[in-house]
N, C-alpha and C. Protein backbone atom coordinates (compact mmCIF):
# COMPACT_ATOMS: atom_id res chain seq x y z
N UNK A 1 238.55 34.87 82.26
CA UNK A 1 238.11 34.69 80.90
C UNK A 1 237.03 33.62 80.88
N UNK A 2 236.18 34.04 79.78
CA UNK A 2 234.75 32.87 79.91
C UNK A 2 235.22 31.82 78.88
N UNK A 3 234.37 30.51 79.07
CA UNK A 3 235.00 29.41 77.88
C UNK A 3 234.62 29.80 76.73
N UNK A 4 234.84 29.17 75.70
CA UNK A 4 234.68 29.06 74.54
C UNK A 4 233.73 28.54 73.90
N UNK A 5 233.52 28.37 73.04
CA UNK A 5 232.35 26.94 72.29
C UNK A 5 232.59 26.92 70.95
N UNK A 6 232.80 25.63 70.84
CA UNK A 6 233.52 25.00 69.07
C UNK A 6 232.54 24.00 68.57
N UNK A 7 231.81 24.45 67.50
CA UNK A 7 230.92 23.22 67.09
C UNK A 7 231.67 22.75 66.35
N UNK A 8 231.67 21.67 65.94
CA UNK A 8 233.03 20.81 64.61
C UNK A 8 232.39 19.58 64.42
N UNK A 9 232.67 19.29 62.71
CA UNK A 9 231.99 18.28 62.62
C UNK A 9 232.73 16.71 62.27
N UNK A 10 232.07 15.94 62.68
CA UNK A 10 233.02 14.76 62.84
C UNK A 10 232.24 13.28 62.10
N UNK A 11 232.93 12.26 61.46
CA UNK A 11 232.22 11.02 60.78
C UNK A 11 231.62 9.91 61.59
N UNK A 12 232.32 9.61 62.85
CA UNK A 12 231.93 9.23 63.28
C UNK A 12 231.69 9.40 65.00
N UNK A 13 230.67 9.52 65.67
CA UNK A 13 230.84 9.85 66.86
C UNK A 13 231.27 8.84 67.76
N UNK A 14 231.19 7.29 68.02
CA UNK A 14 232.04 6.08 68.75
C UNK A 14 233.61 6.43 68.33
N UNK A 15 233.99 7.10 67.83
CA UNK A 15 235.39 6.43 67.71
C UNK A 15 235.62 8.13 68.31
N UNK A 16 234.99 9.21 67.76
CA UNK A 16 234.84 10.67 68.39
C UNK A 16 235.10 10.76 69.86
N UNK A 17 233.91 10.05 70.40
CA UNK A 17 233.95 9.59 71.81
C UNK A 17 235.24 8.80 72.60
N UNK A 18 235.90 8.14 72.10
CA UNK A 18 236.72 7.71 72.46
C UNK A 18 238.00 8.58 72.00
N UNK A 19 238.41 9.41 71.57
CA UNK A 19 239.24 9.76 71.05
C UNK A 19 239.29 11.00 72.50
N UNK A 20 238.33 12.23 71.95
CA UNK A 20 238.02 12.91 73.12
C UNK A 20 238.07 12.48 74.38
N UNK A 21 237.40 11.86 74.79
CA UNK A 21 236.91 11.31 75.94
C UNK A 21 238.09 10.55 77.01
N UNK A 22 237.95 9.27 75.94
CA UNK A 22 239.60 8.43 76.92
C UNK A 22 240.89 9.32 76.23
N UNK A 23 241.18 9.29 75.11
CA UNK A 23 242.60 9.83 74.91
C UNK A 23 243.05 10.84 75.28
N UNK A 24 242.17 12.05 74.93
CA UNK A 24 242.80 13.10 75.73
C UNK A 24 241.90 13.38 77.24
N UNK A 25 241.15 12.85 77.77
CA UNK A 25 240.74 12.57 79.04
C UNK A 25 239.49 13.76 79.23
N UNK A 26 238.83 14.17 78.12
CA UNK A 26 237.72 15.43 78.20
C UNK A 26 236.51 14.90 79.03
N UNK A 27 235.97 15.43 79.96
CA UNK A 27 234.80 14.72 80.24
C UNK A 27 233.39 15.14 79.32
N UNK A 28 233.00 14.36 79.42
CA UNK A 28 231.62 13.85 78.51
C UNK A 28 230.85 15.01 78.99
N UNK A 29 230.14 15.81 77.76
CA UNK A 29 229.01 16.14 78.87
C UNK A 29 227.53 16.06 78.16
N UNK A 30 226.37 17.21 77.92
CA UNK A 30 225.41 16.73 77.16
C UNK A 30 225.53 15.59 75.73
N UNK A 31 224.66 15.28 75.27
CA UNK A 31 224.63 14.82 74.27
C UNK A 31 223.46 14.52 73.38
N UNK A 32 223.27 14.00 72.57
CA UNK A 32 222.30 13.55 71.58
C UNK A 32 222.28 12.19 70.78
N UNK A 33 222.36 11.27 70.99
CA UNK A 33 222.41 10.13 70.75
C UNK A 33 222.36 10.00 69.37
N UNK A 34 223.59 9.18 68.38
CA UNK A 34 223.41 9.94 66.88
C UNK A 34 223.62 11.05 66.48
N UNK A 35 223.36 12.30 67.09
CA UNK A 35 223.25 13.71 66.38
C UNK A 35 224.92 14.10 67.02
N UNK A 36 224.99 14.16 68.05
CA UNK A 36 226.18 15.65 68.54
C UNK A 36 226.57 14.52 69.80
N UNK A 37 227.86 15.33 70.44
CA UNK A 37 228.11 15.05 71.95
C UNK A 37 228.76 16.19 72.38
N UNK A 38 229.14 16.68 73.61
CA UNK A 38 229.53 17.96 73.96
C UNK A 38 230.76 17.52 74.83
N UNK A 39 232.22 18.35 74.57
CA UNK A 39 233.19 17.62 75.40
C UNK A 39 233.71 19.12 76.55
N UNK A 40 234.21 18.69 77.13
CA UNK A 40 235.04 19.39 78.27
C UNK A 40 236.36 19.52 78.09
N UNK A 41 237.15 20.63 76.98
CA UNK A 41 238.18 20.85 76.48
C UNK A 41 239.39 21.40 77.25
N UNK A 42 239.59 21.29 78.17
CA UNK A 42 240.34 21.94 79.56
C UNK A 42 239.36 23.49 80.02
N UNK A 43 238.23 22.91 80.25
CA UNK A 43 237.23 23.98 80.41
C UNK A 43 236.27 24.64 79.56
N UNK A 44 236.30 23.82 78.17
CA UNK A 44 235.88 25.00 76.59
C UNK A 44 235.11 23.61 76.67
N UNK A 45 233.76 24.41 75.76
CA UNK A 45 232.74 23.46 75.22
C UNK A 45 232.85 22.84 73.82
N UNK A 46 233.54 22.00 73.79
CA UNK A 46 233.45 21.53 72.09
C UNK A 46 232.42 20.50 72.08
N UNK A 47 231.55 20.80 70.81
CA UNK A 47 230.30 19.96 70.54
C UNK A 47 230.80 19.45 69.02
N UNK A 48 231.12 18.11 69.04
CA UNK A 48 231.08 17.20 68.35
C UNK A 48 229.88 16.56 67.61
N UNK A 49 229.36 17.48 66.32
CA UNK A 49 228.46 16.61 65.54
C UNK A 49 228.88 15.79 64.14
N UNK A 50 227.28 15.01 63.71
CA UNK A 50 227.97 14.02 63.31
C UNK A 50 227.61 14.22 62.00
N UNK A 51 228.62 14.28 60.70
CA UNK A 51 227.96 15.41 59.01
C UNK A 51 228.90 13.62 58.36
N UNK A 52 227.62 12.77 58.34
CA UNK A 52 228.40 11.72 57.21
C UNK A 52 228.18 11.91 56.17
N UNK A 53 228.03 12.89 55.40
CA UNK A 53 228.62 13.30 54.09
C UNK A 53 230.02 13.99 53.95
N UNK A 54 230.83 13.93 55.24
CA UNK A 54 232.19 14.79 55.11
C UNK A 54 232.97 13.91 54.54
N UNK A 55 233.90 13.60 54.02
CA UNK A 55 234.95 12.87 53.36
C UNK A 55 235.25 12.20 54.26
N UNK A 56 235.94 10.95 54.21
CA UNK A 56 236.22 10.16 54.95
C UNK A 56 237.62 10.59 55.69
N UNK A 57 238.41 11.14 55.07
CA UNK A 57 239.85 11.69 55.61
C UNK A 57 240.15 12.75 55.45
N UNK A 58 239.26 14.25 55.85
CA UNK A 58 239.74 15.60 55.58
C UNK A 58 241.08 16.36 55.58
N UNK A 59 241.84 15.27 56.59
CA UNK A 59 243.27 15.78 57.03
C UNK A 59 243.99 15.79 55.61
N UNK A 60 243.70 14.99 54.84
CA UNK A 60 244.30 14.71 53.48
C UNK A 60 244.23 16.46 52.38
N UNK A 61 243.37 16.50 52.50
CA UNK A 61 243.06 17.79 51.97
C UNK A 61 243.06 19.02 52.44
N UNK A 62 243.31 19.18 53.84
CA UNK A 62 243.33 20.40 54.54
C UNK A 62 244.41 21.30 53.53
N UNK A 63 244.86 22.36 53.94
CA UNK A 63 245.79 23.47 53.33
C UNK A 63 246.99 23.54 54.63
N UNK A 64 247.38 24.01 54.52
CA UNK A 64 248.85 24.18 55.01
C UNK A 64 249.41 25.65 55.26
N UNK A 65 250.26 25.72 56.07
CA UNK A 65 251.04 26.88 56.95
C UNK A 65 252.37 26.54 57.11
N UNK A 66 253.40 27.54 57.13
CA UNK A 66 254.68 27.30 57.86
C UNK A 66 254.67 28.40 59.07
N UNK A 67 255.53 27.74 60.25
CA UNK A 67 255.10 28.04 61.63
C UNK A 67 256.49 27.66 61.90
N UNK A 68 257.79 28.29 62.10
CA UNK A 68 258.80 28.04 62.56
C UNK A 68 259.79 27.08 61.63
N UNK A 69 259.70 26.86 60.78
CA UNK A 69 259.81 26.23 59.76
C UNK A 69 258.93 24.38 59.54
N UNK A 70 258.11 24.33 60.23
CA UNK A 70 257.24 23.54 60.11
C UNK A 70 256.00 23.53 59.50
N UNK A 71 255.48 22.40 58.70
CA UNK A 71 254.24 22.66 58.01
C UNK A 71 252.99 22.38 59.15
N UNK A 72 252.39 23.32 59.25
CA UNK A 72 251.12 23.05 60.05
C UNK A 72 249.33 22.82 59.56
N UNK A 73 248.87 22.27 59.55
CA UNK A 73 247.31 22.22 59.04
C UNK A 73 246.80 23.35 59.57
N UNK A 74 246.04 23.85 58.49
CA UNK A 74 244.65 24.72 58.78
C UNK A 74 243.57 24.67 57.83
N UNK A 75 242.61 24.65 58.50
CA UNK A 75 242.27 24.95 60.29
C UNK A 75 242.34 24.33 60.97
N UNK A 76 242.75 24.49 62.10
CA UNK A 76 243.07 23.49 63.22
C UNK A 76 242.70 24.78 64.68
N UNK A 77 242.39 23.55 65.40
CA UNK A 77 241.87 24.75 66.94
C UNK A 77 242.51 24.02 67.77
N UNK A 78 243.00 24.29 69.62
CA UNK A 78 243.57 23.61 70.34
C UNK A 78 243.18 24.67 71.85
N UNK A 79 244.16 24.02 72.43
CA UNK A 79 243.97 24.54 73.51
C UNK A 79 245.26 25.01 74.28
N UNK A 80 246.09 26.54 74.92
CA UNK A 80 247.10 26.72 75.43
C UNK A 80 247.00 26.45 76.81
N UNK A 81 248.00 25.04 77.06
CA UNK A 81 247.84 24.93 78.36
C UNK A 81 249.21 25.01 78.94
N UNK A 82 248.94 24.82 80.54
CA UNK A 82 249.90 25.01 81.55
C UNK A 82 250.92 24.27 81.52
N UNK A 83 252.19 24.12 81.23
CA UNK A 83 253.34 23.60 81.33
C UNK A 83 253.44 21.73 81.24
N UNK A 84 252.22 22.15 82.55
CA UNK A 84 252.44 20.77 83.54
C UNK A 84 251.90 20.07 82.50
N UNK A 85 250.86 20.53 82.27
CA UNK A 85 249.20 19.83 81.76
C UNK A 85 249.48 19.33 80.16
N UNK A 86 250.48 20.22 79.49
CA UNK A 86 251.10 20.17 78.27
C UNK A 86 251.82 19.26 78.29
N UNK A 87 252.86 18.76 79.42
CA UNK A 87 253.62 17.68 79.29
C UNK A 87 252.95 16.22 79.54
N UNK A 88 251.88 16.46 79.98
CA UNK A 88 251.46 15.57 81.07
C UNK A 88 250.47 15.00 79.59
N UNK A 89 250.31 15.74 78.87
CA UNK A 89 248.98 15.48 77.49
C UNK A 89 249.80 14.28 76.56
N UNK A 90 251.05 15.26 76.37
CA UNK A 90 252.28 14.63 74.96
C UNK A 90 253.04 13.71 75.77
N UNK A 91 252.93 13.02 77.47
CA UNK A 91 253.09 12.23 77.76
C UNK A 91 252.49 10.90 77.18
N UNK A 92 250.90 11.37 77.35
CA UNK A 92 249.28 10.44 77.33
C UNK A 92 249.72 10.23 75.65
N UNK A 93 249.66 10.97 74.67
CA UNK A 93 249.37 11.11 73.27
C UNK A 93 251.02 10.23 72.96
N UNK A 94 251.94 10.16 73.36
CA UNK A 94 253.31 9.87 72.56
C UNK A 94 252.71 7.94 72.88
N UNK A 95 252.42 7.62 74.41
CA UNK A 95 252.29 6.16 74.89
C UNK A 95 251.14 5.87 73.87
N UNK A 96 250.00 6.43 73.52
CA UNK A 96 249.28 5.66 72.51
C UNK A 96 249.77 5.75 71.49
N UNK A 97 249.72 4.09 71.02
CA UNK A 97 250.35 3.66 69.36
C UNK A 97 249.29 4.02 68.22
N UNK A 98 248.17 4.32 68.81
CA UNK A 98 246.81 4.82 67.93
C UNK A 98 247.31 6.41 67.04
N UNK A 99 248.44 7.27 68.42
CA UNK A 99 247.66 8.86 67.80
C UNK A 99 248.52 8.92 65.98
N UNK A 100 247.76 9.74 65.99
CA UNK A 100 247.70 10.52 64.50
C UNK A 100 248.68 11.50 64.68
N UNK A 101 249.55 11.65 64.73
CA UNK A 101 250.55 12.90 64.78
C UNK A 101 250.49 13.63 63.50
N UNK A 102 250.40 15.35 63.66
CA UNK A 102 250.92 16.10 62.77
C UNK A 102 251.55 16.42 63.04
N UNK A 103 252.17 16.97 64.16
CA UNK A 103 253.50 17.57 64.31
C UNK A 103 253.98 16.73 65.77
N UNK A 104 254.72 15.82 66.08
CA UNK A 104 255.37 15.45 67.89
C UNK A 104 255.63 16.18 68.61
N UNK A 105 255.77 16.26 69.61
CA UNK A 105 255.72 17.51 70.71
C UNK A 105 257.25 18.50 70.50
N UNK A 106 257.35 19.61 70.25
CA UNK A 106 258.83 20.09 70.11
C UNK A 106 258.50 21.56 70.96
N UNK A 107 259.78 21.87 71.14
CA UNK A 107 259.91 23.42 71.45
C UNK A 107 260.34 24.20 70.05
N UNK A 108 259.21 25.12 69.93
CA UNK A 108 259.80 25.98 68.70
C UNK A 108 259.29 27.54 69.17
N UNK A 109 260.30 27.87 68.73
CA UNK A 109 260.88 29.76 68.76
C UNK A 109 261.76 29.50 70.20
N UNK A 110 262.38 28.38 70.34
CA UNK A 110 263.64 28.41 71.21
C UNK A 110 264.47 29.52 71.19
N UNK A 111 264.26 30.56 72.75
CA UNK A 111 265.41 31.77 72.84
C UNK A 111 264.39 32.75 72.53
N UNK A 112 263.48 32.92 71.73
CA UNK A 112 263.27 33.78 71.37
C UNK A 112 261.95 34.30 71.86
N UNK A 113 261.26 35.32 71.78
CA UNK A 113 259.82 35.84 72.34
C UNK A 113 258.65 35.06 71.55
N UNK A 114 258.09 34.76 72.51
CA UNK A 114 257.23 33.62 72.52
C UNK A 114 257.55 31.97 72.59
N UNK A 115 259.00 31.45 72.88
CA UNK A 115 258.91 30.38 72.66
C UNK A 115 257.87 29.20 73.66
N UNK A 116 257.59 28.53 73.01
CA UNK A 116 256.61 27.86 73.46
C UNK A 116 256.80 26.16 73.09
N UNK A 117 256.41 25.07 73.67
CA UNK A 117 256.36 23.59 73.29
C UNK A 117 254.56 23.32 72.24
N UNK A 118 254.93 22.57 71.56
CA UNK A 118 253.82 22.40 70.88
C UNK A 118 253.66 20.81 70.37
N UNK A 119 252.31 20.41 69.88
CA UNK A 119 251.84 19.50 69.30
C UNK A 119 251.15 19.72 68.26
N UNK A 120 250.61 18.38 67.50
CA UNK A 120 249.27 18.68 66.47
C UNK A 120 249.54 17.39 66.03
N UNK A 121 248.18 17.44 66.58
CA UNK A 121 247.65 15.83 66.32
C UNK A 121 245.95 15.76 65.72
N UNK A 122 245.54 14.50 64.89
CA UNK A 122 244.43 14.43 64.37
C UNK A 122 243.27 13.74 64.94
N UNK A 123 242.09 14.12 65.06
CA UNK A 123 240.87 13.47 65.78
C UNK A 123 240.84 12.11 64.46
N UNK A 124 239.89 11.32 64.79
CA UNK A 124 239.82 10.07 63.97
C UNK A 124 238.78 10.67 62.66
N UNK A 125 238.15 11.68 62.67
CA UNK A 125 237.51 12.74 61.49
C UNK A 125 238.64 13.11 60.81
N UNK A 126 239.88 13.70 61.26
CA UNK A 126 240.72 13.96 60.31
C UNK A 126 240.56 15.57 60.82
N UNK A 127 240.00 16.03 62.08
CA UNK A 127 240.19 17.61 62.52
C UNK A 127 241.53 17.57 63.55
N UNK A 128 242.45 18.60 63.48
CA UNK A 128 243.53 19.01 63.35
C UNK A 128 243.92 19.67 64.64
N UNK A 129 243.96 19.35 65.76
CA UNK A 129 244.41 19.99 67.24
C UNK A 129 245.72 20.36 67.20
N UNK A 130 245.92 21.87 67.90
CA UNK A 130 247.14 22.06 68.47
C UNK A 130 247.63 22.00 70.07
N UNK A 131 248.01 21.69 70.93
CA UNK A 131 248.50 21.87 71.95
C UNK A 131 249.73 22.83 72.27
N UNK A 132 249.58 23.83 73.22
CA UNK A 132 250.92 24.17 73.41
C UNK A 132 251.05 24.52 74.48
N UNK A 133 252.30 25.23 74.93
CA UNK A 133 252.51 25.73 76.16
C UNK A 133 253.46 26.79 76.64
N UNK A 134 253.54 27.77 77.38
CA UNK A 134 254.48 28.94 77.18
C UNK A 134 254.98 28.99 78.96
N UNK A 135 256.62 29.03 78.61
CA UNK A 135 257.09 28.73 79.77
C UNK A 135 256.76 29.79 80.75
N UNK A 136 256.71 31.61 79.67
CA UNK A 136 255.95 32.16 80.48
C UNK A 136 254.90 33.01 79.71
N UNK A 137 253.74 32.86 79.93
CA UNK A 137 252.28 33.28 79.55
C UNK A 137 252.26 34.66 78.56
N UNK A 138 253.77 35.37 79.67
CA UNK A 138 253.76 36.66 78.19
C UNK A 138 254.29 36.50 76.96
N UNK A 139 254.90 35.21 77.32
CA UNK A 139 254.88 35.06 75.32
C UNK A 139 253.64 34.71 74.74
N UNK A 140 252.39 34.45 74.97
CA UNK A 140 251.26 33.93 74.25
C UNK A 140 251.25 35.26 73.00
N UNK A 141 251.50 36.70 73.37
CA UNK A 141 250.93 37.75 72.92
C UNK A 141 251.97 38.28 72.06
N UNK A 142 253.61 37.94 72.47
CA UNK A 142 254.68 38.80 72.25
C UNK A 142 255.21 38.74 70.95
N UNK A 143 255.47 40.39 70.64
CA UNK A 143 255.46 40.28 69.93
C UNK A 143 257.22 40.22 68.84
């Protein structure tokens, strides 16, 4: 499968940069000094630009979903990763006293087709990541 590419827009890019970058460990890649930066999403291109006319806290206003009986933000984008890489993330994200949690790491649809571990947590813009992980890959689809 080929990567992806997510343009998304963000308030500030220093705190963007650090959020991406050190917290969840994306490497850096092009950029634009002021305008955009481009991250390394477990292989996906997300380009981080910078719209300071967006509200200062979008997460506040987003809309809402139920997802297992949990409320989830949307829109929100993420990335399905490997077991390891999933634990190894909501390891990194639980030790910082900084993150933004929307949802803490849980297993939901326990037993059942598709169960999977998940997260959702907020960039310092107030955009809405999911993390998850499927113990086995044919639940991503199942139905």
């Amino acid at each position: 499968m080929r990567p992806f590419h997510l343009a998304f827009a963000v308030t500030d890019l220093g705190a963007t940069r650090h959020f991406y970058g050190t917290v969840l460990g994306c490497p850096i890649g092009r950029e634009s000094p002021g305008h955009w930066i481009d991250f390394d999403l477990y292989g996906h291109q997300m380009s981080a630009h910078l719209r300071a006319d967006l509200p200062s806290d979008p997460a506040g206003s987003l809309s809402s979903g139920t997802v297992d009986g949990d409320t989830v933000p949307i829109p929100h984008f993420g990335v399905i990763l490997q077991m390891d890489d999933f634990l190894a993330l909501a390891k990194r994200l639980e030790s910082d006293p900084a993150t933004r949690w929307g949802l803490k790491p849980k297993l939901r649809f326990e037993g059942q087709s598709g169960e999977q571990r998940t997260l959702f947590v907020y960039d310092p813009s107030g955009n809405a990541l999911e993390f998850k992980a499927f113990a086995d890959d044919m639940g991503i689809f199942a139905v």
